[in-house]
Protein backbone atom coordinates (compact mmCIF):
# COMPACT_ATOMS: atom_id res chain seq x y z
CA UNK A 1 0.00 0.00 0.00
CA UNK A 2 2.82 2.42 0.92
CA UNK A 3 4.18 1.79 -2.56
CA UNK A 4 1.20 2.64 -3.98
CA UNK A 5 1.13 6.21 -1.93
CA UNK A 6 4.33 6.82 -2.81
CA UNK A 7 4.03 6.38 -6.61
CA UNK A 8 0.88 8.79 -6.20
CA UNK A 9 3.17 11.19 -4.05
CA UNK A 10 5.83 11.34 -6.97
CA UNK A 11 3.47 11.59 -9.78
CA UNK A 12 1.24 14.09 -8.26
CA UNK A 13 1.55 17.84 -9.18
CA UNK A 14 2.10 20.72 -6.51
CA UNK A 15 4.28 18.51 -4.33
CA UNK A 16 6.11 20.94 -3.84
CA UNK A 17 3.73 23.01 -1.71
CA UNK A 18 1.69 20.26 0.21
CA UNK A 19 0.40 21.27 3.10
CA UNK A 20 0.20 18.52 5.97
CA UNK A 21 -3.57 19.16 6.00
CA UNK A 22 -3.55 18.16 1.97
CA UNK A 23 -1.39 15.18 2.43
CA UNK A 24 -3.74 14.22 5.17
CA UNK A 25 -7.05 14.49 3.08
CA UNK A 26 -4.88 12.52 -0.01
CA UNK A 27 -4.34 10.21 2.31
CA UNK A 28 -7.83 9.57 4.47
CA UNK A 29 -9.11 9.16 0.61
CA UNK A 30 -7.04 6.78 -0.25
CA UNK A 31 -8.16 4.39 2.79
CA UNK A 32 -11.49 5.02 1.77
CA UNK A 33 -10.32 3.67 -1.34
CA UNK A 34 -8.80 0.31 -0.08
CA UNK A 35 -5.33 1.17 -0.74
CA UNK A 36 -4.35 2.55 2.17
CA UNK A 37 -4.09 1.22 5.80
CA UNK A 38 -5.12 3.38 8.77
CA UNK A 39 -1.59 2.99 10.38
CA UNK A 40 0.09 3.61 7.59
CA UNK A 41 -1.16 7.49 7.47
CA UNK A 42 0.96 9.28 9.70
CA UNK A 43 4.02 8.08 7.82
CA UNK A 44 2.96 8.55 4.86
CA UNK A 45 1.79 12.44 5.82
CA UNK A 46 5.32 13.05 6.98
CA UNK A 47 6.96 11.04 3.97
CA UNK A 48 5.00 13.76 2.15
CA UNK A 49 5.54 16.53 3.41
CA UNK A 50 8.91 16.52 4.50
CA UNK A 51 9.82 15.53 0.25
CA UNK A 52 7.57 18.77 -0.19
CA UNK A 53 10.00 21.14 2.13
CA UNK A 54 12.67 19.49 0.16
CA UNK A 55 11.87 19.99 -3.08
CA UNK A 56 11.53 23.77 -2.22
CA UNK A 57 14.42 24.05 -1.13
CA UNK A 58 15.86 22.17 -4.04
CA UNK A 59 13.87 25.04 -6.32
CA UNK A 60 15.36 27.71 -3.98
CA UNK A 61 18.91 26.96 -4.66
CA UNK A 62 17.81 26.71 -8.24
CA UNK A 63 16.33 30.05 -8.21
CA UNK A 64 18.96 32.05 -6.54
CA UNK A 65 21.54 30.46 -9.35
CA UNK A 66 19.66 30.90 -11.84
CA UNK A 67 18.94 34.48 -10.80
CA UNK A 68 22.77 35.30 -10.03
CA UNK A 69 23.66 33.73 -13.25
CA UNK A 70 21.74 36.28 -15.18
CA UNK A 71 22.65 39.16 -12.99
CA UNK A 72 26.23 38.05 -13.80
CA UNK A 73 25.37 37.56 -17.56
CA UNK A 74 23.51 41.65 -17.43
CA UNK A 75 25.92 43.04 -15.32
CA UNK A 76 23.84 43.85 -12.72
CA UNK A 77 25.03 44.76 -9.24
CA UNK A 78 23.81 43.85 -5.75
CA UNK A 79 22.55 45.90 -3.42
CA UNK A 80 25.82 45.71 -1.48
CA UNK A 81 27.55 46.47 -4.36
CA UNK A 82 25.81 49.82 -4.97
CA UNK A 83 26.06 50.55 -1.42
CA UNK A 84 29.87 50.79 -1.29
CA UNK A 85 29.75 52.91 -4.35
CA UNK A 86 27.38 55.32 -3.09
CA UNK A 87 29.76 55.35 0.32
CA UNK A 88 32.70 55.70 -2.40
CA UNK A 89 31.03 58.56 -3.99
CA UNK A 90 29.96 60.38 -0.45
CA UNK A 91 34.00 60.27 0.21
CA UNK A 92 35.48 61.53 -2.31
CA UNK A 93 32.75 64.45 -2.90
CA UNK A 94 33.65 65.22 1.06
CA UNK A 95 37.34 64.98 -0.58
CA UNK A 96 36.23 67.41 -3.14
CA UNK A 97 34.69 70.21 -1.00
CA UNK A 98 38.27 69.81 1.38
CA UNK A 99 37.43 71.43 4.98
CA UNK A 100 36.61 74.75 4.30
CA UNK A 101 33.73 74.56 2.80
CA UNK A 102 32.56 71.62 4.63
């Protein structure tokens, strides 16, 4: 029966954001349906959602490369980046005006 879950769990669309409630309800139906044992549920609800909280992170990591590859590939600078040129800036404007007119 387990098998049978888990070939559901794999084939079944928005895995990746099940909620415990969901895997619960996917669950309860399938004992209705015979092909699922009553003991077998809470294992199967954590089987499901802890592969759920993994494949997000898995498309996490995915998302941040893929996002810093293309802000490599644009030339695009962080935040942090464009921080320490607008403190760069600030400095050498204060250089400019020297102390006299400051």
């Amino acid at each position: 029966m387990l098998d049978f879950a888990r070939k559901l769990y794999l084939a079944g669309l928005g895995a990746l954001f099940i909620t415990k409630e969901k895997a619960e309800e996917i669950g309860k139906e399938l004992i209705k349906r015979g092909e699922f044992k009553q003991e077998e549920l809470k294992k199967f609800v954590e089987q499901l959602v802890e592969r759920g909280k993994q494949e997000q992170e898995k498309l996490k990591k995915t998302i941040r490369g893929e996002v810093e590859r293309l802000r490599g590939e644009l030339g695009l600078v962080t935040k942090n980046e464009l921080a320490a040129l607008e403190r760069r800036i600030e400095e050498l404007e204060a250089k400019l005006k020297g102390p006299s007119q400051g």
